[in-house]
PDB file of N, CA and C in Angstrom:
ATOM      1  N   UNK A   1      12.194 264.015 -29.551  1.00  0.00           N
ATOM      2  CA  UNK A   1      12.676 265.372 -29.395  1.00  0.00           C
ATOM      3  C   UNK A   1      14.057 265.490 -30.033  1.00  0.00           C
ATOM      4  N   UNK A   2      14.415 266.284 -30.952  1.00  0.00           N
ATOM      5  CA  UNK A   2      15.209 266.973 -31.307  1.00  0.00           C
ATOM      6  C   UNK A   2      16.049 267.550 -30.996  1.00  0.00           C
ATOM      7  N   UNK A   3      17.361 267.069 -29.828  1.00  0.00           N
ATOM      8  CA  UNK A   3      17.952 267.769 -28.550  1.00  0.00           C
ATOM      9  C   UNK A   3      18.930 269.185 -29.367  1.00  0.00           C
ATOM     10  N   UNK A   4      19.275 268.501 -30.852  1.00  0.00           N
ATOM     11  CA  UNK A   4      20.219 269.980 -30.704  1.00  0.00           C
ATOM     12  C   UNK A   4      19.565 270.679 -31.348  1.00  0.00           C
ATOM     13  N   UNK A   5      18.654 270.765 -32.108  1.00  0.00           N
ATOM     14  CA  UNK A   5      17.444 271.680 -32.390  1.00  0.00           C
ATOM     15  C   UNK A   5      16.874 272.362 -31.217  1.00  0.00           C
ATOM     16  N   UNK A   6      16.378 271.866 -29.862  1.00  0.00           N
ATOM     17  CA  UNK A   6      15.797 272.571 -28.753  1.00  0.00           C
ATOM     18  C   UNK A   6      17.576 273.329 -28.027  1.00  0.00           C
ATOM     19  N   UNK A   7      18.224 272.532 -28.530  1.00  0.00           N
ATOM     20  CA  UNK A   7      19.790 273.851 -27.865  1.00  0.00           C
ATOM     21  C   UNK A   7      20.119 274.815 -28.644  1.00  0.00           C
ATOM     22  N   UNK A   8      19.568 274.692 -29.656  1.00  0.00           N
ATOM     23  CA  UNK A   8      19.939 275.930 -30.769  1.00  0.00           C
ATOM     24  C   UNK A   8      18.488 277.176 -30.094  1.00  0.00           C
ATOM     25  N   UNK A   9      17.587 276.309 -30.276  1.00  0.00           N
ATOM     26  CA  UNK A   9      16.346 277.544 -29.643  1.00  0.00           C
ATOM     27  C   UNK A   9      16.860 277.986 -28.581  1.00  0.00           C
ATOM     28  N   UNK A  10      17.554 277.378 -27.371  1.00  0.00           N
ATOM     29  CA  UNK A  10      17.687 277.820 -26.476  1.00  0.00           C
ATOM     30  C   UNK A  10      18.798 278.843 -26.306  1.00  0.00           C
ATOM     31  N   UNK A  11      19.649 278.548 -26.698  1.00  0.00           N
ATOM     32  CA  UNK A  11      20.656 279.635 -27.313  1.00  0.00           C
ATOM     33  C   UNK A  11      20.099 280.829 -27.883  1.00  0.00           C
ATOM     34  N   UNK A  12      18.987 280.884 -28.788  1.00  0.00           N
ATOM     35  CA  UNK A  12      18.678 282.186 -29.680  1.00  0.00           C
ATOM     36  C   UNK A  12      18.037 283.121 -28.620  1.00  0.00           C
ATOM     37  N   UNK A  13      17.493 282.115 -27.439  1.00  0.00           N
ATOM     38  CA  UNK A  13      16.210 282.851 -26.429  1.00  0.00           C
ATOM     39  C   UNK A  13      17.557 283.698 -25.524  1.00  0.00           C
ATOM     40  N   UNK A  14      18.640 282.862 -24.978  1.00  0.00           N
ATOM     41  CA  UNK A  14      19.475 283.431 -24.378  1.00  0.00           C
ATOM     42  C   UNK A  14      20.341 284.624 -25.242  1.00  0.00           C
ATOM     43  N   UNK A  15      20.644 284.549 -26.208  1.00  0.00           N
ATOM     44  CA  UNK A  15      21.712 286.137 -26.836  1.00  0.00           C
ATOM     45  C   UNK A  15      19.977 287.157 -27.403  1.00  0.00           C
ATOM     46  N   UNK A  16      19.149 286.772 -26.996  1.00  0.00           N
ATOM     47  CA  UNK A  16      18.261 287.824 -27.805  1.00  0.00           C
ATOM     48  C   UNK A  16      17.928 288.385 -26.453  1.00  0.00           C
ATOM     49  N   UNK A  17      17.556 287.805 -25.289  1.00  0.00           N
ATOM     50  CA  UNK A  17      16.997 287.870 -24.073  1.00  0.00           C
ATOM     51  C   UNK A  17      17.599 288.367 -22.772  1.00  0.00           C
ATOM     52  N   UNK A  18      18.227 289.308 -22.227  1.00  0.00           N
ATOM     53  CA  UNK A  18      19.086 289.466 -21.288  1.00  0.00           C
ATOM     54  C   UNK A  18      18.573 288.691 -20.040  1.00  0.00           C
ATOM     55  N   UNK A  19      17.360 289.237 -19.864  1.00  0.00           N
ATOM     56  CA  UNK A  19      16.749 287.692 -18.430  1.00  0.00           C
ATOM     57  C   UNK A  19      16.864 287.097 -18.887  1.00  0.00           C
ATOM     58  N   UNK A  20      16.383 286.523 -19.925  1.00  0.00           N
ATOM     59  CA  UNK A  20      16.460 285.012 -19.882  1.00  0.00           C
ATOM     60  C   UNK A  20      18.233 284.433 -19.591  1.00  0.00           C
ATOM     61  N   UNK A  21      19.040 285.184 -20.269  1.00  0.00           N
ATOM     62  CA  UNK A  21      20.461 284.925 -20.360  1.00  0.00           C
ATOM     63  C   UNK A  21      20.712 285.194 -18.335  1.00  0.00           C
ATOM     64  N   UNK A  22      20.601 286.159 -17.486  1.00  0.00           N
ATOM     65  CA  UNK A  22      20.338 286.332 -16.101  1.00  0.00           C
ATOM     66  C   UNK A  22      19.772 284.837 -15.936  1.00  0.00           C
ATOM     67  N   UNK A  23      18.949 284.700 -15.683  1.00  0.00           N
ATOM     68  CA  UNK A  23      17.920 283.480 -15.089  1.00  0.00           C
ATOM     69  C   UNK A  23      18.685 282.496 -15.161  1.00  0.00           C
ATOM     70  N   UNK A  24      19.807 281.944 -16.582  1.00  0.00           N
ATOM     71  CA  UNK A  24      20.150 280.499 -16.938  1.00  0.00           C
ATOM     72  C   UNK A  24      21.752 280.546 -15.967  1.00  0.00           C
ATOM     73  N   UNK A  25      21.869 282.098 -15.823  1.00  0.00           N
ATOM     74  CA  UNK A  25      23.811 282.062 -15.531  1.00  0.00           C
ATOM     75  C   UNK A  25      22.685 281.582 -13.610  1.00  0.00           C
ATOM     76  N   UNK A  26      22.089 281.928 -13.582  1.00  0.00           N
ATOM     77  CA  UNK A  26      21.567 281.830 -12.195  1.00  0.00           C
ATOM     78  C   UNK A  26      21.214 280.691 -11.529  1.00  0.00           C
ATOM     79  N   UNK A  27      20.298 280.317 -12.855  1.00  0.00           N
ATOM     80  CA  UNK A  27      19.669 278.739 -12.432  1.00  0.00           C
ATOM     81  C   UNK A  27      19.864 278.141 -13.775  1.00  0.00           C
ATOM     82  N   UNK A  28      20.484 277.238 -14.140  1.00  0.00           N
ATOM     83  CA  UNK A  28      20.692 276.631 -15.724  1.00  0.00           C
ATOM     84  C   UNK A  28      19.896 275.453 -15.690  1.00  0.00           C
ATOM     85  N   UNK A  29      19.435 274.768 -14.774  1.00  0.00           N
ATOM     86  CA  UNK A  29      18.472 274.026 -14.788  1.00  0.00           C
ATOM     87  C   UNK A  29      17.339 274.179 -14.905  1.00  0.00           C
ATOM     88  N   UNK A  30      16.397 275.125 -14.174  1.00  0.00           N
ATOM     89  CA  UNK A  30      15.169 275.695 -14.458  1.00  0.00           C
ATOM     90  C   UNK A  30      15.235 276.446 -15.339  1.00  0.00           C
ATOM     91  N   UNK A  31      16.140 277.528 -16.009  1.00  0.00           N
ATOM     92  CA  UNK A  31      15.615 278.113 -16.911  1.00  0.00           C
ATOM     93  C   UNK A  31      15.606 277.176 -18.089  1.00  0.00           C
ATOM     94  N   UNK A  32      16.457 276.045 -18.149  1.00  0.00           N
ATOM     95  CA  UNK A  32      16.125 275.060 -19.581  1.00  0.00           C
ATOM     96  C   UNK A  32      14.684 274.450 -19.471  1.00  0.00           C
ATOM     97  N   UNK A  33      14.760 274.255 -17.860  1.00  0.00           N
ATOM     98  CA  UNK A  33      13.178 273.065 -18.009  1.00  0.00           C
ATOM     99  C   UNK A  33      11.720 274.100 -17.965  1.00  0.00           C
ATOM    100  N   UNK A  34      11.784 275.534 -18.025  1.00  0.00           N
ATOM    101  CA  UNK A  34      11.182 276.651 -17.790  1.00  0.00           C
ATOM    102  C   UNK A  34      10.986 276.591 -19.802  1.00  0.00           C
ATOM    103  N   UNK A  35      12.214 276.879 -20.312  1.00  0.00           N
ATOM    104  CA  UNK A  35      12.175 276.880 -21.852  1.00  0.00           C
ATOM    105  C   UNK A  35      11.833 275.660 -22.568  1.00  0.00           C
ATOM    106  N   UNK A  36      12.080 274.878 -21.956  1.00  0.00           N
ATOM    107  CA  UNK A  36      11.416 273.641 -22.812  1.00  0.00           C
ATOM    108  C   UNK A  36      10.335 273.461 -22.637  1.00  0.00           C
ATOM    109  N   UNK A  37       9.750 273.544 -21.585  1.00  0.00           N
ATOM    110  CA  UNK A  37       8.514 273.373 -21.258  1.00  0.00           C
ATOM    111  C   UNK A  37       7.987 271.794 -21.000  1.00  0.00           C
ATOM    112  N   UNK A  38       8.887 271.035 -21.009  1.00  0.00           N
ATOM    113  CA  UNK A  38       8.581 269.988 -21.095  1.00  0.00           C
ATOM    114  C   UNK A  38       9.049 269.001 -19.837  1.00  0.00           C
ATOM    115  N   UNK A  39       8.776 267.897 -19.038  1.00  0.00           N
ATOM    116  CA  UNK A  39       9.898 267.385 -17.934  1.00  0.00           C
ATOM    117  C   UNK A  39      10.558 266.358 -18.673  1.00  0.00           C
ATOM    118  N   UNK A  40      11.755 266.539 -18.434  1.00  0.00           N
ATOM    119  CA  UNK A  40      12.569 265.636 -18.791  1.00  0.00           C
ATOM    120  C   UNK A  40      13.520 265.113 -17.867  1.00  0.00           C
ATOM    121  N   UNK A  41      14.453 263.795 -17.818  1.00  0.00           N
ATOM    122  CA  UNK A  41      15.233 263.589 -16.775  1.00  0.00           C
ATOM    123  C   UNK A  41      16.444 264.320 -16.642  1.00  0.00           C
ATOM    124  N   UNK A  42      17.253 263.997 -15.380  1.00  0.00           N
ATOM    125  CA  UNK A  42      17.847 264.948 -14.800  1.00  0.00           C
ATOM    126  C   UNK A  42      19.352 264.748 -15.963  1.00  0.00           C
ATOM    127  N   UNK A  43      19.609 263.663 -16.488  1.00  0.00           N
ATOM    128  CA  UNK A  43      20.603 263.320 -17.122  1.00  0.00           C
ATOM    129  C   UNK A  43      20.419 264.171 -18.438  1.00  0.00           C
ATOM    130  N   UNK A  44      18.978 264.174 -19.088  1.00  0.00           N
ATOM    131  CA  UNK A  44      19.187 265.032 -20.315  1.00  0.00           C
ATOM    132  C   UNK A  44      19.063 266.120 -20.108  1.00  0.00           C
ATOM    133  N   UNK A  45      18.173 267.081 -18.926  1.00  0.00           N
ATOM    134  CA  UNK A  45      18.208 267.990 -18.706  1.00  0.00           C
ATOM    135  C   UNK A  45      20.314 268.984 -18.608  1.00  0.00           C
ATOM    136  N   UNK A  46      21.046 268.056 -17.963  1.00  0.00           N
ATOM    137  CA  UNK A  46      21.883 267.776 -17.717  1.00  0.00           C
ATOM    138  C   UNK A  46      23.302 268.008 -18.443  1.00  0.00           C
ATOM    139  N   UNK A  47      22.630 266.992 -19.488  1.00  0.00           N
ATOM    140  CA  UNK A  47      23.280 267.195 -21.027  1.00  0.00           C
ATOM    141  C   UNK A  47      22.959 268.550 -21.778  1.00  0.00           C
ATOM    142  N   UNK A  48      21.804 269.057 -21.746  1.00  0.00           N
ATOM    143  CA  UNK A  48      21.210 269.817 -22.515  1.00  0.00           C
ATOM    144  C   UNK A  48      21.700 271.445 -21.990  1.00  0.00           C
ATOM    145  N   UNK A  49      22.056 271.370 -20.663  1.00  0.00           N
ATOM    146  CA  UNK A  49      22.767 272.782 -19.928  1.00  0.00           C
ATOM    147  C   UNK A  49      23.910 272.815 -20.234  1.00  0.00           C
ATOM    148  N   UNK A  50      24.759 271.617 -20.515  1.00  0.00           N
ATOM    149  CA  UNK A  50      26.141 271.507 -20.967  1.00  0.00           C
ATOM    150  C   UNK A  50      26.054 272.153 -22.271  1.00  0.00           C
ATOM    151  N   UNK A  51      25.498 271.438 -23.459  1.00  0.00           N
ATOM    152  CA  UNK A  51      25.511 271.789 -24.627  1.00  0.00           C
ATOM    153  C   UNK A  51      25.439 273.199 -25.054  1.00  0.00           C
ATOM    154  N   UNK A  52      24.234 273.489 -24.111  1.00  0.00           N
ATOM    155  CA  UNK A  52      24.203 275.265 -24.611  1.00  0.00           C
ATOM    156  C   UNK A  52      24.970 276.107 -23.886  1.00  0.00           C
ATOM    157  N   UNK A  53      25.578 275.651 -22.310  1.00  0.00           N
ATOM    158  CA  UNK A  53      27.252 276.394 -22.118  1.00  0.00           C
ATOM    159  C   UNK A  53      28.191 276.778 -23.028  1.00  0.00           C
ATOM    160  N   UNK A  54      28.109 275.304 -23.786  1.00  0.00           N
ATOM    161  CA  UNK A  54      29.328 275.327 -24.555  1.00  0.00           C
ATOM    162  C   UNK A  54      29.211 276.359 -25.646  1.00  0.00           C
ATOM    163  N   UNK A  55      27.889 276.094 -26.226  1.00  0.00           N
ATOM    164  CA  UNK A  55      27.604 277.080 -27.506  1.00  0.00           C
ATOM    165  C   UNK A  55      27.433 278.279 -27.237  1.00  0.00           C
ATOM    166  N   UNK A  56      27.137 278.918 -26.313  1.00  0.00           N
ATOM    167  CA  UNK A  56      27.349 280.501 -25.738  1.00  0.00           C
ATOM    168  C   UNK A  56      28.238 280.825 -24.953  1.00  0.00           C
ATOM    169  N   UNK A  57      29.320 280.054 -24.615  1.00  0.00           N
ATOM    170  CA  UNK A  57      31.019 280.294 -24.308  1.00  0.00           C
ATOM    171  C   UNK A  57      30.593 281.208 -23.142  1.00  0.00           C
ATOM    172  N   UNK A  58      29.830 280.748 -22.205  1.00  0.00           N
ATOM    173  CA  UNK A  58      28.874 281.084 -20.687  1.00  0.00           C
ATOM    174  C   UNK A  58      30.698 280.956 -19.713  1.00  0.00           C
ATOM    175  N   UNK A  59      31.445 279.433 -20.224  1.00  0.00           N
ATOM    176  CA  UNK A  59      32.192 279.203 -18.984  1.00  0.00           C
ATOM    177  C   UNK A  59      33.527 279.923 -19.097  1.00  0.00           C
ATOM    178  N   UNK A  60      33.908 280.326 -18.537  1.00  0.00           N
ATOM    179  CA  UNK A  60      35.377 280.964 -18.022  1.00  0.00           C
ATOM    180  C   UNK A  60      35.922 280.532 -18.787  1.00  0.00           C
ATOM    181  N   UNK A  61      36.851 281.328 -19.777  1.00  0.00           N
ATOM    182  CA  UNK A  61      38.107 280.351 -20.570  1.00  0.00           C
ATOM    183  C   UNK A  61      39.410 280.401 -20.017  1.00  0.00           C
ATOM    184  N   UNK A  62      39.729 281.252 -18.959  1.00  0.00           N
ATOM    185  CA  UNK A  62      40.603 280.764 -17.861  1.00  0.00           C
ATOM    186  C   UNK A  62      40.656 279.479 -17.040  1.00  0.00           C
ATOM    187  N   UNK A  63      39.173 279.545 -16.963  1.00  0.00           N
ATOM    188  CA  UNK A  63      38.725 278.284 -15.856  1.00  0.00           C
ATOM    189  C   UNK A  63      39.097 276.913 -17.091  1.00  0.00           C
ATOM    190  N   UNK A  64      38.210 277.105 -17.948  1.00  0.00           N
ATOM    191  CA  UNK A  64      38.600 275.693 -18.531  1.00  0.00           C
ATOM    192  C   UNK A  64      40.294 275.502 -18.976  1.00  0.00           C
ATOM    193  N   UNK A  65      41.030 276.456 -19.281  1.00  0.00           N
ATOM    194  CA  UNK A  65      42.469 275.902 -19.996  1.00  0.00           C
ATOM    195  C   UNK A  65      43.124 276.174 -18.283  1.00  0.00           C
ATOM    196  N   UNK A  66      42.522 276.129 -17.043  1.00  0.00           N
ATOM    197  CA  UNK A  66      43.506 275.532 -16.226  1.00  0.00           C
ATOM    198  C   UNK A  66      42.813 274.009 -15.432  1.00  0.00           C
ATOM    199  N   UNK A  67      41.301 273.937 -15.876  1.00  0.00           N
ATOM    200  CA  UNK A  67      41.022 272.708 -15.793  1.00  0.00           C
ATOM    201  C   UNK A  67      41.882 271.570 -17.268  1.00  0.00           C
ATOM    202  N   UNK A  68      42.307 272.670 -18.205  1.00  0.00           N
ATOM    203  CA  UNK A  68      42.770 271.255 -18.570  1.00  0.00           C
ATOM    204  C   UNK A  68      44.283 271.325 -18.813  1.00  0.00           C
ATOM    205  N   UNK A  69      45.032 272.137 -17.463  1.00  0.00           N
ATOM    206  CA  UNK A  69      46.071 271.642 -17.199  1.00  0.00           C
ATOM    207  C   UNK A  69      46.452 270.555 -16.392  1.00  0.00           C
ATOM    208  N   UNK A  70      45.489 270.367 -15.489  1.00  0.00           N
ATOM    209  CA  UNK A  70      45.432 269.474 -14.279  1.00  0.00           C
ATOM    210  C   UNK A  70      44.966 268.115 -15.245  1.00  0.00           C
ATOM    211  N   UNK A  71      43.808 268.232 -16.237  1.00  0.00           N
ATOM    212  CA  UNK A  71      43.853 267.027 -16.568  1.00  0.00           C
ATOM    213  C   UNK A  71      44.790 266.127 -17.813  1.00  0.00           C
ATOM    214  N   UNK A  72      46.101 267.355 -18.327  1.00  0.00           N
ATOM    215  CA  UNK A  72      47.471 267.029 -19.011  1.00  0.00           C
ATOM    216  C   UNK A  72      48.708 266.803 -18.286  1.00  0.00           C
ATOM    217  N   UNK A  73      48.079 267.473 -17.027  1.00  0.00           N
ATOM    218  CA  UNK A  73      49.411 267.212 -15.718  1.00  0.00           C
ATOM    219  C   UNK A  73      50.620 267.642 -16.307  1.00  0.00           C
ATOM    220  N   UNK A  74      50.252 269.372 -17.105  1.00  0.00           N
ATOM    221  CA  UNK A  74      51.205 270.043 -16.892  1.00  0.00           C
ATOM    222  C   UNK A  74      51.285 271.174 -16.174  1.00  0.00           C
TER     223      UNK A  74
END
């Protein structure tokens, strides 16, 4: 399997799809293992919710630049 090939699909399903984009902010685990269709373990499943966070900028950018004040310890 092709992991950033199936995060790029998954990404296109989420900005084209408003449920689907609902469903993943809701459940990001089932809606990946819902879109993949496939079972996979909890570690790549895991990886694979991270990846497409990142690529659809899903997380708070407040939240992350004061998570990474705490981890510059300024």
């Amino acid at each position: 399997m092709d992991i950033k090939a199936e995060v790029e699909k998954i990404v296109k399903k989420l900005t084209e799809d408003e449920t689907v984009k609902a469903a993943f902010k809701k459940d990001p685990v089932k809606t990946v293992t819902d879109l993949l269709g496939i079972k996979l373990d909890n570690d790549t499943i895991n990886q694979i919710v991270a990846a497409v966070k990142a690529k659809v900028n899903l997380d708070d950018a407040k939240s992350l630049l004061g998570g990474l004040k705490g981890i510059l310890g300024k």
